[in-house]
PDB file of N, CA and C in Angstrom:
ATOM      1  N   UNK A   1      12.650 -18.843  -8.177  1.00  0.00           N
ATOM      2  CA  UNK A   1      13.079 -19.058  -6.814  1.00  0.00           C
ATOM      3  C   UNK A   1      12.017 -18.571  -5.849  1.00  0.00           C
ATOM      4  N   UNK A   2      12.000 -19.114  -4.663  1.00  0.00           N
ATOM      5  CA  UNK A   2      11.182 -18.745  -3.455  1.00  0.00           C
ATOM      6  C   UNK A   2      11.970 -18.742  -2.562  1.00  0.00           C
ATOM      7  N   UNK A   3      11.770 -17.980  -1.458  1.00  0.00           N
ATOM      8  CA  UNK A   3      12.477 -17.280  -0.220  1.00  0.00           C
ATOM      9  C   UNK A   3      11.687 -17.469   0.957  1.00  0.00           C
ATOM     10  N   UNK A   4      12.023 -17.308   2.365  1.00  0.00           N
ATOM     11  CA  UNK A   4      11.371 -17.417   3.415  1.00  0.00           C
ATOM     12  C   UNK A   4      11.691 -16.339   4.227  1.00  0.00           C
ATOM     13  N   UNK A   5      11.102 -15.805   4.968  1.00  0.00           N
ATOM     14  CA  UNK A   5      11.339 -14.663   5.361  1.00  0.00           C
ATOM     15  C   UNK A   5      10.677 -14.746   6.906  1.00  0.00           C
ATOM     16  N   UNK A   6      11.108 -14.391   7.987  1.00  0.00           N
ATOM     17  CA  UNK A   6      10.362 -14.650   9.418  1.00  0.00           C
ATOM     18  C   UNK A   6      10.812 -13.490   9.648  1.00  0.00           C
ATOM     19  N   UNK A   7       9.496 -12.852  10.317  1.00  0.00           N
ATOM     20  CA  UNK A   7       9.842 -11.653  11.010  1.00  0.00           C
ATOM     21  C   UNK A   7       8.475 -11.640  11.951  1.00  0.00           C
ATOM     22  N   UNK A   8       8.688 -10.343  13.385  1.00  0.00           N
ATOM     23  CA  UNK A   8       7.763 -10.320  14.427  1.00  0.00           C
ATOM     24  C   UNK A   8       6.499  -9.569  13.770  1.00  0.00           C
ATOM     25  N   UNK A   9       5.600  -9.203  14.695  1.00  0.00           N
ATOM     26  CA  UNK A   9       4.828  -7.914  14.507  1.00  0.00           C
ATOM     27  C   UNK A   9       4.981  -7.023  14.158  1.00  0.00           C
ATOM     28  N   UNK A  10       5.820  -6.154  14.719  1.00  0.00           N
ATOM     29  CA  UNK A  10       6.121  -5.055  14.497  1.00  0.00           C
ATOM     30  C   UNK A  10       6.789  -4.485  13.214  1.00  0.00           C
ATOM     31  N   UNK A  11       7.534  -5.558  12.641  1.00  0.00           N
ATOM     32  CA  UNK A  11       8.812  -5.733  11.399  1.00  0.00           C
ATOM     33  C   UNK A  11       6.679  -5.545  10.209  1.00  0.00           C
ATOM     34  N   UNK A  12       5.823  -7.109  10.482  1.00  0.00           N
ATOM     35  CA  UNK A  12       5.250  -6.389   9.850  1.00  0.00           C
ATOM     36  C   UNK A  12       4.314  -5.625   9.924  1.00  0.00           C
ATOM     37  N   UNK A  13       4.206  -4.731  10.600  1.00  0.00           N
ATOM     38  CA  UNK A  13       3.518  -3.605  10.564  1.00  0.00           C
ATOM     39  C   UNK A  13       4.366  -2.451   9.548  1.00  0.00           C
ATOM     40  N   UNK A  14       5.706  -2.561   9.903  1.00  0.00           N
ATOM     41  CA  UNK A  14       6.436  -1.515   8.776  1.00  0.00           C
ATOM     42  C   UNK A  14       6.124  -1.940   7.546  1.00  0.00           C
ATOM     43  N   UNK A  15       6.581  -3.360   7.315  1.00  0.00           N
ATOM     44  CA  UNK A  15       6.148  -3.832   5.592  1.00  0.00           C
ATOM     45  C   UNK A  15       5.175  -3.864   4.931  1.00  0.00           C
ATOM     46  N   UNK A  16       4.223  -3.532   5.816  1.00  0.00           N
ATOM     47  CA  UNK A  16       3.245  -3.268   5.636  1.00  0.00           C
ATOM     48  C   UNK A  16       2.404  -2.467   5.436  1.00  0.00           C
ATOM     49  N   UNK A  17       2.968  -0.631   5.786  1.00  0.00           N
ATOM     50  CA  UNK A  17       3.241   0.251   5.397  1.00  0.00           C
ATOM     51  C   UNK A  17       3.666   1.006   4.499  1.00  0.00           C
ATOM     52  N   UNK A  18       5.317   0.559   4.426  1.00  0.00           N
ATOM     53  CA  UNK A  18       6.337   0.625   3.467  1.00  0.00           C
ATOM     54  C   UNK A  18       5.252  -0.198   1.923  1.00  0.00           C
ATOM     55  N   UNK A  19       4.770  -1.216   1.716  1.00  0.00           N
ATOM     56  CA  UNK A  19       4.385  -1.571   0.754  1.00  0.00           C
ATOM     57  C   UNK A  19       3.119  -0.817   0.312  1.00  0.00           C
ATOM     58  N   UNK A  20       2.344  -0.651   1.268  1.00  0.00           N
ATOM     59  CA  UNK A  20       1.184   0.528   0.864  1.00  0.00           C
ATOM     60  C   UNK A  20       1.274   1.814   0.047  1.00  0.00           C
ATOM     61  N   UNK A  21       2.255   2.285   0.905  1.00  0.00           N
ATOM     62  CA  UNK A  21       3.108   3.581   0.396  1.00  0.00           C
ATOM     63  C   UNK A  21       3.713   3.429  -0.955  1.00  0.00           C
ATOM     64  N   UNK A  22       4.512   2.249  -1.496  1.00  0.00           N
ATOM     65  CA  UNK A  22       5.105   2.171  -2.464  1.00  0.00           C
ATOM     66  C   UNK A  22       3.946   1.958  -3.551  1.00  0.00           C
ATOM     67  N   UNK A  23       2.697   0.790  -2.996  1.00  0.00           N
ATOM     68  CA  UNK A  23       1.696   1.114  -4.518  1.00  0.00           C
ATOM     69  C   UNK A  23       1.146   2.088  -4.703  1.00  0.00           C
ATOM     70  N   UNK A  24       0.745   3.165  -3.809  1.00  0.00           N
ATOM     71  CA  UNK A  24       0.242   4.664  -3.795  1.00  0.00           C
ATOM     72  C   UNK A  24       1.032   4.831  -4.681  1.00  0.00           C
ATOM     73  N   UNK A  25       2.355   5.741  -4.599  1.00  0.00           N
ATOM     74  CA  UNK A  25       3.244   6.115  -5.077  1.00  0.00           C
ATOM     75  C   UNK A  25       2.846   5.583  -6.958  1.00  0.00           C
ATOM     76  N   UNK A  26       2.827   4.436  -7.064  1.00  0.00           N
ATOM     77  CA  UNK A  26       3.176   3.987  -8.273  1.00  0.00           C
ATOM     78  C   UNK A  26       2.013   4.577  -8.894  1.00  0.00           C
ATOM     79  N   UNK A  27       0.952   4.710  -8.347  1.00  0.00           N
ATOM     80  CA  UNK A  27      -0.628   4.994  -9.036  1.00  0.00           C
ATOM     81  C   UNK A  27      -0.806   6.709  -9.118  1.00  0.00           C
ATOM     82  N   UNK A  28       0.379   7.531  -8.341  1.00  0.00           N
ATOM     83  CA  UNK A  28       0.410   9.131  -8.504  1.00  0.00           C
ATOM     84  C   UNK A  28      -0.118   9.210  -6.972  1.00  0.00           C
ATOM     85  N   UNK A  29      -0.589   8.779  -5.691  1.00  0.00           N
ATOM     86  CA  UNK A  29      -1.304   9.044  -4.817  1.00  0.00           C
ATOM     87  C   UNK A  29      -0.349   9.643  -3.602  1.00  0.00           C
ATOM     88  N   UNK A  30       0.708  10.291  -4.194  1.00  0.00           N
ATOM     89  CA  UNK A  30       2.037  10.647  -3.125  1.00  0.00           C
ATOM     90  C   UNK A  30       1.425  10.852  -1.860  1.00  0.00           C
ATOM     91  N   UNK A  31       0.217  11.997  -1.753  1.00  0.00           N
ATOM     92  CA  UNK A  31      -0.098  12.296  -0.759  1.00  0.00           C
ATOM     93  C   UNK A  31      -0.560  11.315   0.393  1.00  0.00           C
ATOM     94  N   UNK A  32      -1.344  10.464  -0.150  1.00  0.00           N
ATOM     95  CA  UNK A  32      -1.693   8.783   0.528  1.00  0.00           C
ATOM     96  C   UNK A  32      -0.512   8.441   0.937  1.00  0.00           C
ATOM     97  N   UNK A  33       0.359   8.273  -0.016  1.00  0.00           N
ATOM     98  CA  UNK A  33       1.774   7.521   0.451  1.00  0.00           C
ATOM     99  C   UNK A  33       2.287   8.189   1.637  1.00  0.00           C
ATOM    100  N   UNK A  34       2.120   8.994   1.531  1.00  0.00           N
ATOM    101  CA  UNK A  34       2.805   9.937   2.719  1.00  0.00           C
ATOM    102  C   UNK A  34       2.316  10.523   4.004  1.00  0.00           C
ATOM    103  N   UNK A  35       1.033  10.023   3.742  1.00  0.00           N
ATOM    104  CA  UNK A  35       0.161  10.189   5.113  1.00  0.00           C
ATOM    105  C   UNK A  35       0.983   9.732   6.393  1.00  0.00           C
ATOM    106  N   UNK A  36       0.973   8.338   6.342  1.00  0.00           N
ATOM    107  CA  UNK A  36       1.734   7.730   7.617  1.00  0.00           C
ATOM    108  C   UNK A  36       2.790   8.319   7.896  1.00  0.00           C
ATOM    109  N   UNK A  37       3.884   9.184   7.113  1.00  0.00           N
ATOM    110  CA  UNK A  37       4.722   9.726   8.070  1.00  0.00           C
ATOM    111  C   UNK A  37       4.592  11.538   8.145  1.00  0.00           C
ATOM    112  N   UNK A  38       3.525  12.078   8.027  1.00  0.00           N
ATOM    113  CA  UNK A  38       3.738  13.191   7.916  1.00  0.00           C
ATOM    114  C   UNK A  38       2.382  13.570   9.034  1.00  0.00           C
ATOM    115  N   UNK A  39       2.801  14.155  10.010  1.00  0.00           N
ATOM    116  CA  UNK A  39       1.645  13.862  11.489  1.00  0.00           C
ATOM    117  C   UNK A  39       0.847  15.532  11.227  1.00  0.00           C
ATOM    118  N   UNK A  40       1.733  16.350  10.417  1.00  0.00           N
ATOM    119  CA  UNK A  40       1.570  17.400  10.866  1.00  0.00           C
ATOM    120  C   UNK A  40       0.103  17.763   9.720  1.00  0.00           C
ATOM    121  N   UNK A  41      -0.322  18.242  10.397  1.00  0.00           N
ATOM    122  CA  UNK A  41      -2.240  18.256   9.210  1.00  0.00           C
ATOM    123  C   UNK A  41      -2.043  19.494   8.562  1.00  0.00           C
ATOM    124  N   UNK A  42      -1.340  20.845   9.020  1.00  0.00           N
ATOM    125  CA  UNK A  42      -1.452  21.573   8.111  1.00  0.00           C
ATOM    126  C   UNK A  42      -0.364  21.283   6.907  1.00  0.00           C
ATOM    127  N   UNK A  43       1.041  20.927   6.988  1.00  0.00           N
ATOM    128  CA  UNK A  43       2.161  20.520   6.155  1.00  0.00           C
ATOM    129  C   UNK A  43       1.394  19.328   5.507  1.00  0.00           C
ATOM    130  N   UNK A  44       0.675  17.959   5.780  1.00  0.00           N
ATOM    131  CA  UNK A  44      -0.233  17.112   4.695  1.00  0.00           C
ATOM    132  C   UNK A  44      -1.171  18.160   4.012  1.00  0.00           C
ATOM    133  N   UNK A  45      -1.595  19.083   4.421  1.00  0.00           N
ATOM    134  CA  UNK A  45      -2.410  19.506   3.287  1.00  0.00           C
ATOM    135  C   UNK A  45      -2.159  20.321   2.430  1.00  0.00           C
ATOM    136  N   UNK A  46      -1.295  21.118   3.032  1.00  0.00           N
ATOM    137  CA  UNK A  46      -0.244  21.772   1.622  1.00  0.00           C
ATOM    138  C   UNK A  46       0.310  20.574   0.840  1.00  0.00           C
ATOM    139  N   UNK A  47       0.929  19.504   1.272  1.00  0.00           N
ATOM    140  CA  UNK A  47       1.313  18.545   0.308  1.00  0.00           C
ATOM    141  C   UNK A  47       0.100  18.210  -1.169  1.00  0.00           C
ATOM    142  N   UNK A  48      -0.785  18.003  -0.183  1.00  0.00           N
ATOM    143  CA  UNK A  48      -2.141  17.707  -0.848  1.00  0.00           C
ATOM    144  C   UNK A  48      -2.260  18.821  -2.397  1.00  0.00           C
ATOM    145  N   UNK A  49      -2.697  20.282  -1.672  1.00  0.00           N
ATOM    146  CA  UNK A  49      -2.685  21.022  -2.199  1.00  0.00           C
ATOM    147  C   UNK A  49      -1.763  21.445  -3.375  1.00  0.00           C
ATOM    148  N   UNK A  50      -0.508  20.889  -3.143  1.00  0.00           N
ATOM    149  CA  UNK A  50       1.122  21.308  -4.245  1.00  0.00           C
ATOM    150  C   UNK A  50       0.863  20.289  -5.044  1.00  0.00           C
ATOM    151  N   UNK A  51       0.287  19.192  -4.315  1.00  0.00           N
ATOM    152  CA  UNK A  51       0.407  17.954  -5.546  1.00  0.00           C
ATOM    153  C   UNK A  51      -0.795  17.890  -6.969  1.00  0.00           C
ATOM    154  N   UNK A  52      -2.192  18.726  -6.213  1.00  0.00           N
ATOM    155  CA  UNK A  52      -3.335  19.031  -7.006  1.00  0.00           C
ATOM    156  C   UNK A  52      -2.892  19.895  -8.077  1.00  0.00           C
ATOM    157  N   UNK A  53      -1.821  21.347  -7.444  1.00  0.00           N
ATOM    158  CA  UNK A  53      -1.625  22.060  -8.434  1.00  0.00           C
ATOM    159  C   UNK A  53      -0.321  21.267  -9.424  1.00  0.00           C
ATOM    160  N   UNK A  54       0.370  20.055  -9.166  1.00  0.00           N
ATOM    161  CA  UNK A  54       1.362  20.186 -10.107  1.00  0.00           C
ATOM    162  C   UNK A  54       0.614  19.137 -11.332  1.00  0.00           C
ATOM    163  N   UNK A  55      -0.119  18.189 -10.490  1.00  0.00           N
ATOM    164  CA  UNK A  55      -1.287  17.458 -11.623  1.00  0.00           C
ATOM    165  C   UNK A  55      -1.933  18.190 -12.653  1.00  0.00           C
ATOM    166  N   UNK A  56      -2.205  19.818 -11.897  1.00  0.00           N
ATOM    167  CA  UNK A  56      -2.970  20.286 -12.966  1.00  0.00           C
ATOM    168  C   UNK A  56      -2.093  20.818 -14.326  1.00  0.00           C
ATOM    169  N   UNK A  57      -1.020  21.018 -13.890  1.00  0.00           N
ATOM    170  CA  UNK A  57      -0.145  21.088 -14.957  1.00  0.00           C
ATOM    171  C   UNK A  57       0.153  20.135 -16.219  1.00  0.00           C
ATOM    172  N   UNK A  58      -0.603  18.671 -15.815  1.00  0.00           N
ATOM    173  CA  UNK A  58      -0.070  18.033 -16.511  1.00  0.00           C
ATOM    174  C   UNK A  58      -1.159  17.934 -18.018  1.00  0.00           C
ATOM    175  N   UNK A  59      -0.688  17.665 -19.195  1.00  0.00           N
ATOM    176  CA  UNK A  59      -1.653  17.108 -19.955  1.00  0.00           C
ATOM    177  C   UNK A  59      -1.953  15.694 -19.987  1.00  0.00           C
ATOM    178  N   UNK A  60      -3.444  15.756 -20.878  1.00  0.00           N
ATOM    179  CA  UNK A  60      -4.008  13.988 -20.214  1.00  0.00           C
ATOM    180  C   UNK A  60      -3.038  12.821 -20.127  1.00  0.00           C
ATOM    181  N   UNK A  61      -2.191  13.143 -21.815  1.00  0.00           N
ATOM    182  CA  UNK A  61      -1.267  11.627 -21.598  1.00  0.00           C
ATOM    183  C   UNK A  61      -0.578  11.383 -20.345  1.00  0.00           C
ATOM    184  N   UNK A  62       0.276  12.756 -19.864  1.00  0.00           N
ATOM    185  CA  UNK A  62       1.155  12.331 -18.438  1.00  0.00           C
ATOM    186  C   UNK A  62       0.257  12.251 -17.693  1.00  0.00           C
ATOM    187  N   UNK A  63      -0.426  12.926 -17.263  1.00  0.00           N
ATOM    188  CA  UNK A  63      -1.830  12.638 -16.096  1.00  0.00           C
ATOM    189  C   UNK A  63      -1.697  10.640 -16.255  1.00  0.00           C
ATOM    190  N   UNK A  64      -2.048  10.374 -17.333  1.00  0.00           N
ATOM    191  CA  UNK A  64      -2.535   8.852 -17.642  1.00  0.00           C
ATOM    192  C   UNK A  64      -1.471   8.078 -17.029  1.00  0.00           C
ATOM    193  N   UNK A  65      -0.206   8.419 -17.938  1.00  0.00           N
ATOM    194  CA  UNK A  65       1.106   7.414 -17.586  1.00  0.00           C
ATOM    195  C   UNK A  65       1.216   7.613 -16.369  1.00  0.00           C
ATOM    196  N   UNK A  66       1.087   8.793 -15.649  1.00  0.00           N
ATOM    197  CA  UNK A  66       1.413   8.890 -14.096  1.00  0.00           C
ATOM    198  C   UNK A  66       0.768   7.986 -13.087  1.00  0.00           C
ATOM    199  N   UNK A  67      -0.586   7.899 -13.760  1.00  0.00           N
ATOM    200  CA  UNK A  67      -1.889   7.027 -12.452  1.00  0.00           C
ATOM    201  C   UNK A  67      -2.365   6.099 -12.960  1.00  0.00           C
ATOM    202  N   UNK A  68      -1.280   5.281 -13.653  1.00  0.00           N
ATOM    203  CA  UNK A  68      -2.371   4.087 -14.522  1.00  0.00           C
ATOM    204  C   UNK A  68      -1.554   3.366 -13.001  1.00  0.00           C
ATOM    205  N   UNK A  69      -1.720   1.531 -13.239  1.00  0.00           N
ATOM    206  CA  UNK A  69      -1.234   0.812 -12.515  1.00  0.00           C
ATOM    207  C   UNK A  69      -0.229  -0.059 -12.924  1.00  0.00           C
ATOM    208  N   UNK A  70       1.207   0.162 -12.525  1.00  0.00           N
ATOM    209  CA  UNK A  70       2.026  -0.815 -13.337  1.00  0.00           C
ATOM    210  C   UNK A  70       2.042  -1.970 -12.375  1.00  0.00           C
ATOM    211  N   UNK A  71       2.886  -2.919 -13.006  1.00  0.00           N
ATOM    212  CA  UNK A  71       2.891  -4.429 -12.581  1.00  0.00           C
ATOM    213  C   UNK A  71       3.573  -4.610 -10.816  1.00  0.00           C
ATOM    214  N   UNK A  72       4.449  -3.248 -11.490  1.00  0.00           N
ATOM    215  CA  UNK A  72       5.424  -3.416  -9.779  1.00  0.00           C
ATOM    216  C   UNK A  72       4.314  -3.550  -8.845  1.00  0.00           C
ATOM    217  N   UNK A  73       3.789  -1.787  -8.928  1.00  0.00           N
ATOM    218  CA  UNK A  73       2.710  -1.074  -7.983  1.00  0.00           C
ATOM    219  C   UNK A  73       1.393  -2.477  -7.653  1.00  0.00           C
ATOM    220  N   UNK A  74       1.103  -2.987  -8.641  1.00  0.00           N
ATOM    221  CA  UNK A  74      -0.119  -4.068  -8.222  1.00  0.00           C
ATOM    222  C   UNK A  74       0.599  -5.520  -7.292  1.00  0.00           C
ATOM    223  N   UNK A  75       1.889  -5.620  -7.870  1.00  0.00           N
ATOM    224  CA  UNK A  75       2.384  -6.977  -6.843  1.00  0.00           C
ATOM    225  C   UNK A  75       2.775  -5.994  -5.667  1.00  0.00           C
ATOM    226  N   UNK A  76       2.935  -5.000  -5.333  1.00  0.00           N
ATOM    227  CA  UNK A  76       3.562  -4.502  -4.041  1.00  0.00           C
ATOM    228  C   UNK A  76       1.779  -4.248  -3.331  1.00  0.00           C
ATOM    229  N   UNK A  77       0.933  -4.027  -3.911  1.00  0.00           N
ATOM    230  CA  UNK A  77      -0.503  -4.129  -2.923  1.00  0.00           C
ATOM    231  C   UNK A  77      -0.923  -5.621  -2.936  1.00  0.00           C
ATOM    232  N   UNK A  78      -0.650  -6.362  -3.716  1.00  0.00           N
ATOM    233  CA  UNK A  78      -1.103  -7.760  -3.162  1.00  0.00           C
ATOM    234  C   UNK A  78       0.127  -8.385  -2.282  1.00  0.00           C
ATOM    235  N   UNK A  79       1.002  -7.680  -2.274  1.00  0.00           N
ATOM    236  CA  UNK A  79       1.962  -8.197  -0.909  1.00  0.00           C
ATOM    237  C   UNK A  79       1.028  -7.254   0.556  1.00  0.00           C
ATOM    238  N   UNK A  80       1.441  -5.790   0.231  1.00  0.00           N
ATOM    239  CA  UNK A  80       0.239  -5.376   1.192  1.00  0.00           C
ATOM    240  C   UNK A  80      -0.927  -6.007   1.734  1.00  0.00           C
ATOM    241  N   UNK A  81      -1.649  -6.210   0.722  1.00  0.00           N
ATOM    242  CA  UNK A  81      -3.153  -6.822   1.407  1.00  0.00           C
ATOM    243  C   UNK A  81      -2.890  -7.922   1.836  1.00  0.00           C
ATOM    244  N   UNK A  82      -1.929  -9.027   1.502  1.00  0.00           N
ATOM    245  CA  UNK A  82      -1.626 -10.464   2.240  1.00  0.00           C
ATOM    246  C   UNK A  82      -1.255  -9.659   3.627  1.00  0.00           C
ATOM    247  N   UNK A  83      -0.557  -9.167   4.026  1.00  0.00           N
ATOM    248  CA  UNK A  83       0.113  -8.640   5.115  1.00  0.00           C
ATOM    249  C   UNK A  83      -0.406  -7.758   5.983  1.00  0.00           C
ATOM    250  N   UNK A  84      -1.348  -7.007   5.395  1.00  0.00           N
ATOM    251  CA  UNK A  84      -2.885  -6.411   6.345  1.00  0.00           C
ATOM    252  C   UNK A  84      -3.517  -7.482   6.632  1.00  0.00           C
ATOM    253  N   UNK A  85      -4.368  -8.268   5.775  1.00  0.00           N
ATOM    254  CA  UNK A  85      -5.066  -9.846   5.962  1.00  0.00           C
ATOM    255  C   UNK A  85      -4.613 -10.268   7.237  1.00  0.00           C
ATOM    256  N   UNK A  86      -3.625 -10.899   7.551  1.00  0.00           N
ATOM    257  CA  UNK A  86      -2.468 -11.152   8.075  1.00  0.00           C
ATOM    258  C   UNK A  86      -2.608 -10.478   9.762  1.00  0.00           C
ATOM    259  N   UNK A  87      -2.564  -9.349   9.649  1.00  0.00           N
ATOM    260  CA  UNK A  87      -2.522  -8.379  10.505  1.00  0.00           C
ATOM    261  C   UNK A  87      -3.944  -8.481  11.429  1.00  0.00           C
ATOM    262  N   UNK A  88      -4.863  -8.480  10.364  1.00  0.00           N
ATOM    263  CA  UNK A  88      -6.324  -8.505  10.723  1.00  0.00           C
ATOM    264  C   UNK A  88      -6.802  -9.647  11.528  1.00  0.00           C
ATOM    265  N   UNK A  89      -6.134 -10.750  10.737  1.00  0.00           N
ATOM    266  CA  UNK A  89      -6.521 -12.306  11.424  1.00  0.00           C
ATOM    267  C   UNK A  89      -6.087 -12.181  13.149  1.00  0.00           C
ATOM    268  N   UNK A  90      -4.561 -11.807  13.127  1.00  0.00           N
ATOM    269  CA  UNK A  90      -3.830 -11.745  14.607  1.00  0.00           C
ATOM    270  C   UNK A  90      -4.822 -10.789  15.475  1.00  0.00           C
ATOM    271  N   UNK A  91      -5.357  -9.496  14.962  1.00  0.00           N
ATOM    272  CA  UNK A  91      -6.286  -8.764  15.969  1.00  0.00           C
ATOM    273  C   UNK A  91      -7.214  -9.646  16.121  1.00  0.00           C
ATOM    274  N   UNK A  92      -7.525 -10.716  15.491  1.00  0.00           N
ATOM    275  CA  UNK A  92      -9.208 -11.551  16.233  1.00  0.00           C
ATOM    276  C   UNK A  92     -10.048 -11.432  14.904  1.00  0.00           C
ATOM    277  N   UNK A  93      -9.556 -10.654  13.624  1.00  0.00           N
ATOM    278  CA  UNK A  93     -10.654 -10.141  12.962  1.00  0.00           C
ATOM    279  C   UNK A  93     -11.412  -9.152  13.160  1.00  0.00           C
ATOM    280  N   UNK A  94     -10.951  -8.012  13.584  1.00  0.00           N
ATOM    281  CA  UNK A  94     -11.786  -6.946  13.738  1.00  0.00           C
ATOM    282  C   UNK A  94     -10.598  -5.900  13.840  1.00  0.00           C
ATOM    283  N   UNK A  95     -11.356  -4.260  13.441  1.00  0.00           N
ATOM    284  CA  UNK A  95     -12.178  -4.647  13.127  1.00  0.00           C
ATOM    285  C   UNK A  95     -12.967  -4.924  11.859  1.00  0.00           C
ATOM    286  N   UNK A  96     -14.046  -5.675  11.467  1.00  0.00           N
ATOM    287  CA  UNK A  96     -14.886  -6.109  10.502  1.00  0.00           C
ATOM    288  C   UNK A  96     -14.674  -4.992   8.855  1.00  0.00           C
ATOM    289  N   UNK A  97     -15.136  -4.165   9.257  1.00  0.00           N
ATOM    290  CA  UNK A  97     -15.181  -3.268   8.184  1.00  0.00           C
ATOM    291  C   UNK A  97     -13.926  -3.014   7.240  1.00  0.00           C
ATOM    292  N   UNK A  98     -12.717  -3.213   7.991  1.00  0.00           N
ATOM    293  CA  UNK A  98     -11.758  -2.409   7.452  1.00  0.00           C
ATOM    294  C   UNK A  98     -11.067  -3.499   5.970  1.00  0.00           C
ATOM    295  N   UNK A  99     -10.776  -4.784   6.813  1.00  0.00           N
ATOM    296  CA  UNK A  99     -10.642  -5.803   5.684  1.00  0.00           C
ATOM    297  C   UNK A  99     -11.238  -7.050   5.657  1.00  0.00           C
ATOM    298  N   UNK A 100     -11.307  -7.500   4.405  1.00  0.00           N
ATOM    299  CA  UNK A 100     -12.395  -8.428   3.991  1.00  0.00           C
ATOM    300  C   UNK A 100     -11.924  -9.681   4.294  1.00  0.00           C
ATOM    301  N   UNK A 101     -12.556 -10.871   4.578  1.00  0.00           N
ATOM    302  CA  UNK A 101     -11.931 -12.255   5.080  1.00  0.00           C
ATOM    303  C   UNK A 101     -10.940 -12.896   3.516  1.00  0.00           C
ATOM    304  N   UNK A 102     -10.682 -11.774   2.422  1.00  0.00           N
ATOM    305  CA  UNK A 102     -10.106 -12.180   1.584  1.00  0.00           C
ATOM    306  C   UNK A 102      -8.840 -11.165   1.205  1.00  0.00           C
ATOM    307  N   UNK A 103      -8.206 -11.943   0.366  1.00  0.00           N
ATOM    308  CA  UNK A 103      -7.375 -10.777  -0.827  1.00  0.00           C
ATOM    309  C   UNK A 103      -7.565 -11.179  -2.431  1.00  0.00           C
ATOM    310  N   UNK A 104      -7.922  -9.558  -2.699  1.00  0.00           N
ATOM    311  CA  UNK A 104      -8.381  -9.821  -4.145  1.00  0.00           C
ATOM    312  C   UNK A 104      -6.436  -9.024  -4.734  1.00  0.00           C
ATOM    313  N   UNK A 105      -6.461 -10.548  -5.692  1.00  0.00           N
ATOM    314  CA  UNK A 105      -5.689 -10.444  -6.454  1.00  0.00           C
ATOM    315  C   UNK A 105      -5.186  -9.477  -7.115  1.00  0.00           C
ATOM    316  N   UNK A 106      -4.401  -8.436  -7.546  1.00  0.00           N
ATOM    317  CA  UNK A 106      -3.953  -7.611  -8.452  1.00  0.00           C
ATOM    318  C   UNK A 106      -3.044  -7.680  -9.651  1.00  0.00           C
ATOM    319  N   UNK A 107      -1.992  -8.565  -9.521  1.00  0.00           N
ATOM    320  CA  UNK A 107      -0.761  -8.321 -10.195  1.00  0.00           C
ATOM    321  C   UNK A 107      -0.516 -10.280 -10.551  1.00  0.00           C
ATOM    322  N   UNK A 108      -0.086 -10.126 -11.215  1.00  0.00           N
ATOM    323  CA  UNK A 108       0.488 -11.686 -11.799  1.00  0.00           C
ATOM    324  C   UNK A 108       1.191 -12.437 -11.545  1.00  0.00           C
ATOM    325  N   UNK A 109       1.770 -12.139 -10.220  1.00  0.00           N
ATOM    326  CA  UNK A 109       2.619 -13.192  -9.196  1.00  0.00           C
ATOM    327  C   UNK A 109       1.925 -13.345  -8.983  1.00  0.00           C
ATOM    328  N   UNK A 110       2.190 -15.044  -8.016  1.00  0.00           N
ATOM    329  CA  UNK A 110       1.041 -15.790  -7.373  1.00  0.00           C
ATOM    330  C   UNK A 110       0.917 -14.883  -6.034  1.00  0.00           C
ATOM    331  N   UNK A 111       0.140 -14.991  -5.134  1.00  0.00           N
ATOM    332  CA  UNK A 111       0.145 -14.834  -3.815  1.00  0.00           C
ATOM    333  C   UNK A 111       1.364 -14.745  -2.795  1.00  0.00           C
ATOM    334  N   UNK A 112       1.718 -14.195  -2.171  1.00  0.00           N
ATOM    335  CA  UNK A 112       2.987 -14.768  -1.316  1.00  0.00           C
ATOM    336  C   UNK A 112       1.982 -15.376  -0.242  1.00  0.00           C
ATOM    337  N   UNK A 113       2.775 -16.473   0.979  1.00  0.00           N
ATOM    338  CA  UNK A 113       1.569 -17.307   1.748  1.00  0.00           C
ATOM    339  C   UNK A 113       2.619 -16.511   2.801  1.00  0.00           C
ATOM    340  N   UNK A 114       1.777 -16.584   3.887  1.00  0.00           N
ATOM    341  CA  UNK A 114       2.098 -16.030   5.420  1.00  0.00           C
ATOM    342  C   UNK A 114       2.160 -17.492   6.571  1.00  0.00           C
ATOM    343  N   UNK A 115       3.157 -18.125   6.859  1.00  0.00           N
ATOM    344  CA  UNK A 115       3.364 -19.172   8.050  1.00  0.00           C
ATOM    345  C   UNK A 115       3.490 -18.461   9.216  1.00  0.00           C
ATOM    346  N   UNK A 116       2.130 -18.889   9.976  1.00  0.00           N
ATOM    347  CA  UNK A 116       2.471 -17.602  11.407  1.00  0.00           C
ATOM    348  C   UNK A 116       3.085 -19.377  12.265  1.00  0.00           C
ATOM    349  N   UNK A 117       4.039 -19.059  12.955  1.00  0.00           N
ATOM    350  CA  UNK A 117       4.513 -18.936  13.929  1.00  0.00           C
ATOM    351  C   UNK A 117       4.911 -18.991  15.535  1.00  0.00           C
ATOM    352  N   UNK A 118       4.227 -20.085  16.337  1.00  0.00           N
ATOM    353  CA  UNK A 118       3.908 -19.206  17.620  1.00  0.00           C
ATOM    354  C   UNK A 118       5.007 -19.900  18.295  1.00  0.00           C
TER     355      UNK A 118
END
């Protein structure tokens, strides 16, 4: 099945977020994930810091299973990067550096396509 989905700017700017956050998450990168809502710099870096020490706890196998990339985590960044892409085009393309005039593939769904709208 395929679905259609219309939403404004702003809707994706959250999903767009929200999906970032969720492939962090899947790869062990909590602290990444959690950047965007946590403003406060000394409380992110204790996060930082709690999360270094509970990694170090781990042995290699969990270390591994924790930060490999599962299937979810790679289709939830190629929904991301369509939806940054996306984002990038509406600013004009700029700026330049941040994303590439492409999206590189991750995960084994096809692409989702973006119909903008005006």
């Amino acid at each position: 099945m395929k679905y259609t989905l219309t939403f404004n700017e702003e809707q994706l700017s959250i999903m767009e977020a929200a999906l970032h956050a969720f492939a962090r998450m899947q790869t062990g990168q909590f602290y990444i994930a959690l950047e965007s809502v946590i403003w406060d710099k000394k409380l992110y870096e204790k996060l930082n810091k709690t999360q270094q020490a509970w990694i170090d706890q781990l042995n290699v196998h969990e270390y591994t299973k924790m930060h490999g990339h599962t299937e979810n985590g790679n289709i939830a960044w190629d929904i991301y990067q369509v939806l940054r892409h996306q984002a990038w085009l509406d600013r004009g393309s700029e700026p330049k550096n941040t994303v590439s005039d492409s999206v590189h593939k991750m995960g084994k769904e096809e692409l989702p396509k973006i119909e903008v709208i005006t």
